[in-house]
PDB file of N, CA and C in Angstrom:
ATOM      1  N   UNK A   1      -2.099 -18.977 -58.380  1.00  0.00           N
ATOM      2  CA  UNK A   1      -2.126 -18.339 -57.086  1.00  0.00           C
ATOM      3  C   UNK A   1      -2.087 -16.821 -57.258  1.00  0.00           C
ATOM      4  N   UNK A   2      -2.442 -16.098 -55.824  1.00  0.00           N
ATOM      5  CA  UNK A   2      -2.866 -14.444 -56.144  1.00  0.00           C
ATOM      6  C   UNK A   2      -1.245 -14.049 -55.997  1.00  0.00           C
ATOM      7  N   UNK A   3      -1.268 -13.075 -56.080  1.00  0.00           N
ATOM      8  CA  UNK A   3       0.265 -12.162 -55.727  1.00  0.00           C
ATOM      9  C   UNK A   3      -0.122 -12.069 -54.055  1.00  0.00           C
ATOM     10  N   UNK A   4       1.112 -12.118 -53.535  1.00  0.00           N
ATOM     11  CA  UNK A   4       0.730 -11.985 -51.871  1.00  0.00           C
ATOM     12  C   UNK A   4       1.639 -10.161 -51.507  1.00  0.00           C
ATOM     13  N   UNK A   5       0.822  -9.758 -52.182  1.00  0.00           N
ATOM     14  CA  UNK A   5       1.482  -8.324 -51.589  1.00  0.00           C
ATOM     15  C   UNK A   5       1.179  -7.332 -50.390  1.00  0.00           C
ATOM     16  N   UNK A   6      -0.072  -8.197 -50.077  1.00  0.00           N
ATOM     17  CA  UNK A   6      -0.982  -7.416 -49.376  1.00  0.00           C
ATOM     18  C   UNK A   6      -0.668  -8.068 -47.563  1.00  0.00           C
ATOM     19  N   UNK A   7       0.190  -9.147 -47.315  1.00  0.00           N
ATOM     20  CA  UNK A   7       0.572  -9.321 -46.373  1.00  0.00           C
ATOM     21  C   UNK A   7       2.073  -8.649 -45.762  1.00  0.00           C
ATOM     22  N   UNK A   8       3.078  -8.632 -47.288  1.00  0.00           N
ATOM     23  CA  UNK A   8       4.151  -7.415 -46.830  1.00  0.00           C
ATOM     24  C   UNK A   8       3.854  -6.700 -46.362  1.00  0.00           C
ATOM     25  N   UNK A   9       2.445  -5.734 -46.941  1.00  0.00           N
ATOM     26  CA  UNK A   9       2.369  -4.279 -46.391  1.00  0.00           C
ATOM     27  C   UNK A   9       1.734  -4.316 -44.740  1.00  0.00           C
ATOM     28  N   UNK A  10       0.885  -5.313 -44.279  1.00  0.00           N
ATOM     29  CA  UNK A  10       0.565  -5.147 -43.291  1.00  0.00           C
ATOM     30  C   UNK A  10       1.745  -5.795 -42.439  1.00  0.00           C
ATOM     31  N   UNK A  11       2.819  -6.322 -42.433  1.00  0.00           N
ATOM     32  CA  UNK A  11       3.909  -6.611 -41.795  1.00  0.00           C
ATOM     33  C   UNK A  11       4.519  -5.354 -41.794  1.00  0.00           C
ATOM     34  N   UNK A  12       4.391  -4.482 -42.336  1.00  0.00           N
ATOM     35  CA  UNK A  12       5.402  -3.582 -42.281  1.00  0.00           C
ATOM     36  C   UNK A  12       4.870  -2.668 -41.355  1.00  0.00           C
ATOM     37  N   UNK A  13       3.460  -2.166 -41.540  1.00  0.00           N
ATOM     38  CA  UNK A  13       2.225  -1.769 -40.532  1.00  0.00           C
ATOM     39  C   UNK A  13       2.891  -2.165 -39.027  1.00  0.00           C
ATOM     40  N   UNK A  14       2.549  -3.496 -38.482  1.00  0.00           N
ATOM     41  CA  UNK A  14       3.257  -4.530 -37.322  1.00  0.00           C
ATOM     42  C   UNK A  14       4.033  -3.727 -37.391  1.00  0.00           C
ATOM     43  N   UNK A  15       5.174  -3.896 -37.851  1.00  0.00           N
ATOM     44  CA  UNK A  15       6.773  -3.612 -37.569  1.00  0.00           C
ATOM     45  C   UNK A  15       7.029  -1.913 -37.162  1.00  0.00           C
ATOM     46  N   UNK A  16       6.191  -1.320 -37.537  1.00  0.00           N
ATOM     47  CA  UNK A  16       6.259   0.390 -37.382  1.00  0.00           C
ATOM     48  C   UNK A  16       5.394   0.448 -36.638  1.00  0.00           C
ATOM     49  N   UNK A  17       4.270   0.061 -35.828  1.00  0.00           N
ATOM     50  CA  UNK A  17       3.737  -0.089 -34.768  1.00  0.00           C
ATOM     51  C   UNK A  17       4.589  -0.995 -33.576  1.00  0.00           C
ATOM     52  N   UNK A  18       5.488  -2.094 -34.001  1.00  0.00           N
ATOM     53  CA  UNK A  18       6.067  -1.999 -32.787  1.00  0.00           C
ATOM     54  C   UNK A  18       6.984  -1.052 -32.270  1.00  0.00           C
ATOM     55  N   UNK A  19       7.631  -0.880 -33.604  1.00  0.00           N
ATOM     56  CA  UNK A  19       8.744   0.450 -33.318  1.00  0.00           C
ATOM     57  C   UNK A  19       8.227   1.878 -32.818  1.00  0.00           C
ATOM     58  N   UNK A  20       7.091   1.692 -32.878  1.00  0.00           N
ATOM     59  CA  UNK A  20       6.545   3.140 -32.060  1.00  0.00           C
ATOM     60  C   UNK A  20       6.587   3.004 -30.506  1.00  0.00           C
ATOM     61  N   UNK A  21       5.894   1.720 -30.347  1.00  0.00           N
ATOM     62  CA  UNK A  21       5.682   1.595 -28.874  1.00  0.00           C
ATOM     63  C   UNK A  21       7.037   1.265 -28.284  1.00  0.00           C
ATOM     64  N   UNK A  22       7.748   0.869 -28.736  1.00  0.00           N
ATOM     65  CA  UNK A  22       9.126   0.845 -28.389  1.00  0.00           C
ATOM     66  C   UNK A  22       9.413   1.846 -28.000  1.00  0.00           C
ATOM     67  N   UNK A  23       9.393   3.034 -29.028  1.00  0.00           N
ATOM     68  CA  UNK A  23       9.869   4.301 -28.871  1.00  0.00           C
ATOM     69  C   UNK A  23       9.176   5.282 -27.626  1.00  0.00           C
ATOM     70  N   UNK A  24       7.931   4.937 -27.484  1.00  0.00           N
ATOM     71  CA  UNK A  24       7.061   5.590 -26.606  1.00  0.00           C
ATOM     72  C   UNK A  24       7.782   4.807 -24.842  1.00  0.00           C
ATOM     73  N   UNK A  25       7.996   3.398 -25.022  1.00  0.00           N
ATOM     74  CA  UNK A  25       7.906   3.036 -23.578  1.00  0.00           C
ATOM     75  C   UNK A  25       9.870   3.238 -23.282  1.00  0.00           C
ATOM     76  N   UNK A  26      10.413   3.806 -24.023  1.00  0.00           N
ATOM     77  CA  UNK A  26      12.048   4.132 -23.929  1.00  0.00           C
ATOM     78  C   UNK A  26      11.817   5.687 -23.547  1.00  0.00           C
ATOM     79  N   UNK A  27      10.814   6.536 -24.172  1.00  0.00           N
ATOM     80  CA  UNK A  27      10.607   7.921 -23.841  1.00  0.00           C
ATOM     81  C   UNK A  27       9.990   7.543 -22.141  1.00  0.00           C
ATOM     82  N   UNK A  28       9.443   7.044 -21.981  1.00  0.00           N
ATOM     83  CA  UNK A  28       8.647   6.637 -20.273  1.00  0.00           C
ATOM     84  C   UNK A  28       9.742   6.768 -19.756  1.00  0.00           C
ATOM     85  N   UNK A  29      10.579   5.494 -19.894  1.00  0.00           N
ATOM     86  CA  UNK A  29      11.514   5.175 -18.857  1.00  0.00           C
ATOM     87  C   UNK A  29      13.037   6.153 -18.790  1.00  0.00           C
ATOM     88  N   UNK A  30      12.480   6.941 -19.309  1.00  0.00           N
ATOM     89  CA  UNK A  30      13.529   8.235 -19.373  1.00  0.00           C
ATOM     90  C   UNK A  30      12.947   9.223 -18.813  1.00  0.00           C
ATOM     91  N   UNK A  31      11.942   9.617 -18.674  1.00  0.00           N
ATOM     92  CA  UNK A  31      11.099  10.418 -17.882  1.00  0.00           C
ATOM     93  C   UNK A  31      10.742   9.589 -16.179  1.00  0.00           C
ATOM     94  N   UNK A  32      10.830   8.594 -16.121  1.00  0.00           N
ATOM     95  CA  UNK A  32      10.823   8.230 -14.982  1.00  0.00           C
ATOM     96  C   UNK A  32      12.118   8.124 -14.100  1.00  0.00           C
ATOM     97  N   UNK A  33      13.359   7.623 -14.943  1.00  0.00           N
ATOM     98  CA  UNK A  33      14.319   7.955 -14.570  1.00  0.00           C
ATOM     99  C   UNK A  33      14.662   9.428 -13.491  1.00  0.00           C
ATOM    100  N   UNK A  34      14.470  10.543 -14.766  1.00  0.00           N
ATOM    101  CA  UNK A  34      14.664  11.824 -14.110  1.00  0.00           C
ATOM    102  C   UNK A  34      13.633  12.289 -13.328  1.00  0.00           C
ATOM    103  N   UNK A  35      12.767  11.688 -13.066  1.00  0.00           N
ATOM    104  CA  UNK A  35      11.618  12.239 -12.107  1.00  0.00           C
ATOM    105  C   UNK A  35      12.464  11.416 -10.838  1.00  0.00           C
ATOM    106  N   UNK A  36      12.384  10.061 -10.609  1.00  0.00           N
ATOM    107  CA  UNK A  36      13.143   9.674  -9.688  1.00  0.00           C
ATOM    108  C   UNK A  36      14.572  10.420  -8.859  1.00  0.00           C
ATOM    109  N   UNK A  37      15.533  10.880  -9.891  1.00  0.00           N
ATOM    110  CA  UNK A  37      16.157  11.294  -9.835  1.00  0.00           C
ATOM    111  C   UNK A  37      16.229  12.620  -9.341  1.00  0.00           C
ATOM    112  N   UNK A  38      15.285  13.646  -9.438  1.00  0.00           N
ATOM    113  CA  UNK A  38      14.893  14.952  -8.566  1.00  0.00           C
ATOM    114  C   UNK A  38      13.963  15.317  -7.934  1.00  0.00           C
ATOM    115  N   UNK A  39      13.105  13.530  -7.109  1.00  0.00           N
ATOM    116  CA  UNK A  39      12.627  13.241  -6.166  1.00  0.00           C
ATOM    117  C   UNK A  39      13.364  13.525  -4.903  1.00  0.00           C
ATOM    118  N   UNK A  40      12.642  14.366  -3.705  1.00  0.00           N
ATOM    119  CA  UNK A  40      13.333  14.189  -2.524  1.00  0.00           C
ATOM    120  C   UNK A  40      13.835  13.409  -2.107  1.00  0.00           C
ATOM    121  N   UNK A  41      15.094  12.483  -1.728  1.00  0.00           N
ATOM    122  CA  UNK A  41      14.806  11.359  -1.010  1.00  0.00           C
ATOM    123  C   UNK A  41      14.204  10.785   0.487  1.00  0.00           C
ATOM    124  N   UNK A  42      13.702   9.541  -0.240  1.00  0.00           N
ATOM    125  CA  UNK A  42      12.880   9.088   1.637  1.00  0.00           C
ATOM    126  C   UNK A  42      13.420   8.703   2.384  1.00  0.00           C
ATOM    127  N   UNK A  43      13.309   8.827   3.620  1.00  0.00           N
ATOM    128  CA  UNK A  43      13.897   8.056   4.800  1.00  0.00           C
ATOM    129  C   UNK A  43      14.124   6.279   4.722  1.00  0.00           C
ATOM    130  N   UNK A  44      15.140   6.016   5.249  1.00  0.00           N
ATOM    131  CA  UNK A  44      14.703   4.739   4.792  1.00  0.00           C
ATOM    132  C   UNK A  44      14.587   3.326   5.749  1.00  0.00           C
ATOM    133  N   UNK A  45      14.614   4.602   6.961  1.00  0.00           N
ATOM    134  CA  UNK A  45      14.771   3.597   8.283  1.00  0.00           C
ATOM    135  C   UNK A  45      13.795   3.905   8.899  1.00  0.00           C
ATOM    136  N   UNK A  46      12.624   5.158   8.161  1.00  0.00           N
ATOM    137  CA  UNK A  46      11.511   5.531   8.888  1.00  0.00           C
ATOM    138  C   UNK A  46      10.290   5.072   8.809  1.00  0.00           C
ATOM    139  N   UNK A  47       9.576   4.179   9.775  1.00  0.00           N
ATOM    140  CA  UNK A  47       7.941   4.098   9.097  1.00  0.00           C
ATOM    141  C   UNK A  47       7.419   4.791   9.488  1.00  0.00           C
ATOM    142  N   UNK A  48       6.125   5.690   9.682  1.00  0.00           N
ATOM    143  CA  UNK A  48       5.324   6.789  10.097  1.00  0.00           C
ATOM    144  C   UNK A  48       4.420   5.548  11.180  1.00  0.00           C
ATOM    145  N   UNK A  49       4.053   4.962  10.460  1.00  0.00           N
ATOM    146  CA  UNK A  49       2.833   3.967  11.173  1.00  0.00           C
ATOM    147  C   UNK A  49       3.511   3.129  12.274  1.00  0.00           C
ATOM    148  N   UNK A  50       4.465   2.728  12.416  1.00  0.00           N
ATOM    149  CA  UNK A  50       5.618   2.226  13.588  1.00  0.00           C
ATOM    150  C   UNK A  50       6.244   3.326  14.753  1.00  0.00           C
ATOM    151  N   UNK A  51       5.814   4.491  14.366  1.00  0.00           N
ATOM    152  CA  UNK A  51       6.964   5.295  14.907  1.00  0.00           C
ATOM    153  C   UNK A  51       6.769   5.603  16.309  1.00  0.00           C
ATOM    154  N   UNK A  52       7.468   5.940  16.596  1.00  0.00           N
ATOM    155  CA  UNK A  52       7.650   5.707  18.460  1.00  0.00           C
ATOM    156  C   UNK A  52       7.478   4.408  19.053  1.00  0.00           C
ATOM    157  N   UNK A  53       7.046   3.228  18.477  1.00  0.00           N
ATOM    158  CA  UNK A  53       6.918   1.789  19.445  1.00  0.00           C
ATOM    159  C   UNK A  53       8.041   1.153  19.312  1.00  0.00           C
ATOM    160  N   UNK A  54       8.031   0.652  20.327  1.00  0.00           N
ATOM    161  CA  UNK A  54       9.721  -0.373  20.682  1.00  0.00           C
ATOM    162  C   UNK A  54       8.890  -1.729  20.578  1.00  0.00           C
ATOM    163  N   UNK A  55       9.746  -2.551  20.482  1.00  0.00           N
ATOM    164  CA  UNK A  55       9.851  -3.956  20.404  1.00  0.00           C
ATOM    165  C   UNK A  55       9.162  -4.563  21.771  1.00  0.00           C
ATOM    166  N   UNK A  56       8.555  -5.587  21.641  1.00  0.00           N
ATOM    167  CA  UNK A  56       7.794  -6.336  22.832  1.00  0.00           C
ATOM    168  C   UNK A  56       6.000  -6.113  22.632  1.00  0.00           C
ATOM    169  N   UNK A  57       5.921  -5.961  24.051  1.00  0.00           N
ATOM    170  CA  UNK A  57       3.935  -5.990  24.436  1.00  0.00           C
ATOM    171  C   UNK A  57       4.279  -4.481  24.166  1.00  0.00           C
ATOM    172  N   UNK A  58       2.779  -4.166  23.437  1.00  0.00           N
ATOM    173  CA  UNK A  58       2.507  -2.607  23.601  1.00  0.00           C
ATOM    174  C   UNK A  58       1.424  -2.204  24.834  1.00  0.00           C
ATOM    175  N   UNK A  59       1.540  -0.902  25.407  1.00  0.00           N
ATOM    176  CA  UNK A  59       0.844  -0.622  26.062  1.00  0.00           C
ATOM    177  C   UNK A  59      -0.572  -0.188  25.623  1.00  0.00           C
ATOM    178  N   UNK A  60      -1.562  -0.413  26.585  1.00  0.00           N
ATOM    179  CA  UNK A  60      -3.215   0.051  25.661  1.00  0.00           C
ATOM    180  C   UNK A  60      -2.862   1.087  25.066  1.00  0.00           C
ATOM    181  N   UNK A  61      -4.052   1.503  24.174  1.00  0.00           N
ATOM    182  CA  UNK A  61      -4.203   2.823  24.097  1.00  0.00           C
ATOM    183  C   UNK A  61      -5.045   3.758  24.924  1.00  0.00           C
ATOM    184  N   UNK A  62      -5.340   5.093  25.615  1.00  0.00           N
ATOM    185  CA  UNK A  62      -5.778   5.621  26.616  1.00  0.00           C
ATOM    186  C   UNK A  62      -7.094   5.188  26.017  1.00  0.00           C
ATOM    187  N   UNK A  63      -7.590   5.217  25.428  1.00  0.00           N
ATOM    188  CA  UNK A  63      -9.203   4.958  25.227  1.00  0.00           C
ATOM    189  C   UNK A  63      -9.607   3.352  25.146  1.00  0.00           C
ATOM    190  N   UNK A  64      -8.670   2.741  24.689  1.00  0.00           N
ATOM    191  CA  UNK A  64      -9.144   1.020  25.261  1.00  0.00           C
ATOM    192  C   UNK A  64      -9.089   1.043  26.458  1.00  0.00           C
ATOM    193  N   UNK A  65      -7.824   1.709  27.521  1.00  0.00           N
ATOM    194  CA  UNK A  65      -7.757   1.007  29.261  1.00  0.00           C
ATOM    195  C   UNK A  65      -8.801   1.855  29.449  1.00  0.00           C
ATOM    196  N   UNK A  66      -9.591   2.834  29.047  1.00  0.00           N
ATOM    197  CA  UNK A  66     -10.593   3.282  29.653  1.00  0.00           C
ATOM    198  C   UNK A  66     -11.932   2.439  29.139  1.00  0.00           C
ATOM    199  N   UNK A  67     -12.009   2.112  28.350  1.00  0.00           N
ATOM    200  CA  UNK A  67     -13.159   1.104  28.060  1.00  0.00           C
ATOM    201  C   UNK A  67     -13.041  -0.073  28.714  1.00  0.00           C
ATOM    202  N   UNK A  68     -11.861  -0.717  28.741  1.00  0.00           N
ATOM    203  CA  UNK A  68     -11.814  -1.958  29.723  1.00  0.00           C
ATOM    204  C   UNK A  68     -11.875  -1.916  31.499  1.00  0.00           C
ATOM    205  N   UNK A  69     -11.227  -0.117  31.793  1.00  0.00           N
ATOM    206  CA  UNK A  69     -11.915  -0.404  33.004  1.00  0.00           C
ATOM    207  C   UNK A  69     -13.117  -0.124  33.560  1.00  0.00           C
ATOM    208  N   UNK A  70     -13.268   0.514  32.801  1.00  0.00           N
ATOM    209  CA  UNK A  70     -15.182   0.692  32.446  1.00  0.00           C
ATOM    210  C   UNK A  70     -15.788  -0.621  32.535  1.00  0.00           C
ATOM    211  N   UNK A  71     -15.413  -1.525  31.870  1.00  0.00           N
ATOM    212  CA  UNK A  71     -15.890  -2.758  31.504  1.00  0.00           C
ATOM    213  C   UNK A  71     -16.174  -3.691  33.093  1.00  0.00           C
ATOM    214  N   UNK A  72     -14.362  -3.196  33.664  1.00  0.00           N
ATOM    215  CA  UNK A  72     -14.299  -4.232  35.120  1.00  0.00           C
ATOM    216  C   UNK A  72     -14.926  -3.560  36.100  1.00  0.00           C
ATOM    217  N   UNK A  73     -15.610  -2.263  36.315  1.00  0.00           N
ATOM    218  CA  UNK A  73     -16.264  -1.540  37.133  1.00  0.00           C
ATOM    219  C   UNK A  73     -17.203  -2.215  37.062  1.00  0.00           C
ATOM    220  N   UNK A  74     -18.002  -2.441  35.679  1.00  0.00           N
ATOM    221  CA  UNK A  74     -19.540  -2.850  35.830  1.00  0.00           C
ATOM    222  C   UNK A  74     -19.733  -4.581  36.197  1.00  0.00           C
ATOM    223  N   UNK A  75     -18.820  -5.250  35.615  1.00  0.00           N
ATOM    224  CA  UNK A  75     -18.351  -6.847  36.128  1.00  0.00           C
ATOM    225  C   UNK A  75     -18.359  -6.683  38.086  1.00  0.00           C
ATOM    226  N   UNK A  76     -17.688  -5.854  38.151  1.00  0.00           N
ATOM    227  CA  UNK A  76     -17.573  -5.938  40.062  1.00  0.00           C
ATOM    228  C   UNK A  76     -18.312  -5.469  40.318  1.00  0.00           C
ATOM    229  N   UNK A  77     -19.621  -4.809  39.778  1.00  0.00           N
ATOM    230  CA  UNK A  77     -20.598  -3.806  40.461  1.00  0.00           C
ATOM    231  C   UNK A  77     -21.868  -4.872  40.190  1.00  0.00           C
ATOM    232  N   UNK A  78     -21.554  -5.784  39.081  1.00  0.00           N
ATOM    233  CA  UNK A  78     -22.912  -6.858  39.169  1.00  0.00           C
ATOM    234  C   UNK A  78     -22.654  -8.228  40.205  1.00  0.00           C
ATOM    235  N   UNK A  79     -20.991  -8.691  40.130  1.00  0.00           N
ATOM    236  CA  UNK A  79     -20.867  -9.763  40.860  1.00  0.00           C
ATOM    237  C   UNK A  79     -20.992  -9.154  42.577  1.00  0.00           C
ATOM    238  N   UNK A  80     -20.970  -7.872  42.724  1.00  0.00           N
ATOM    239  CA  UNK A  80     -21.062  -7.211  44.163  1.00  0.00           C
ATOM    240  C   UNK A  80     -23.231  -7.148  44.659  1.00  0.00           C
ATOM    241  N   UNK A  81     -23.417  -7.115  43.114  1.00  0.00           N
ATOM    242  CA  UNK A  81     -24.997  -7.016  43.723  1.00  0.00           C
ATOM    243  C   UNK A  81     -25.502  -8.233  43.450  1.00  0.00           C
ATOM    244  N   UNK A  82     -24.905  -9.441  43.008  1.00  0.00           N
ATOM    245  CA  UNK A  82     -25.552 -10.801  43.063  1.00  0.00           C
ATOM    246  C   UNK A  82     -25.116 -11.426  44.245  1.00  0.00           C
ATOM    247  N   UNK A  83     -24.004 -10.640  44.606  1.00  0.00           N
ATOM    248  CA  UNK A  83     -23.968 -11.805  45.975  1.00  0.00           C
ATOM    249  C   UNK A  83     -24.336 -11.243  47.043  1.00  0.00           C
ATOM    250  N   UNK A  84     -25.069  -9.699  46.954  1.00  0.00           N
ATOM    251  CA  UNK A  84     -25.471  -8.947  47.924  1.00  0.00           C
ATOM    252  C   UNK A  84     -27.246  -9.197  47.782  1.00  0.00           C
ATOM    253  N   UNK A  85     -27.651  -9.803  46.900  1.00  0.00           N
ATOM    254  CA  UNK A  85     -28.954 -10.722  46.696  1.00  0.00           C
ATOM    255  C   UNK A  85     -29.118 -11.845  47.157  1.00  0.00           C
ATOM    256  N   UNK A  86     -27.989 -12.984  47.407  1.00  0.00           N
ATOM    257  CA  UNK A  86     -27.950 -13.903  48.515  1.00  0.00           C
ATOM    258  C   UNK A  86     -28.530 -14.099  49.459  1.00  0.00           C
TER     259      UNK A  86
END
């Protein structure tokens, strides 16, 4: 049989490549730490996209009740001239 020397060395390769990335993703989470850490803090009761609506039915928005009564003007202005075609 050959001498197996040539698989130590690439285990050892492995082993100092994991220990790098080790080392790299412990440097991350130490830098994320302190970034977190002298982050403003957020509100945490605030949504932007919620804000001002209360609980229940919402009211239109000014440009839907104006499209919908737009909508019922022209509904009563055709059922007013079909039965004025009678």
């Amino acid at each position: 049989m050959a001498n197996r020397g040539r698989p130590t060395q690439t285990k050892r390769q492995r082993e100092r490549a994991r220990q790098e990335r080790a080392r790299m993703k412990t440097e991350r989470r130490a830098e994320a730490k302190v970034r977190r850490q002298e982050a403003p803090a957020r509100p945490s009761d605030h949504d932007p996209d919620i804000a001002g609506m209360s609980p229940g039915p919402q009211a239109m928005p000014d440009w839907q009740r104006e499209f919908f009564e737009e909508e019922q003007r022209a509904k009563e202005a055709a059922e007013k001239a079909a039965q004025e075609g009678k």
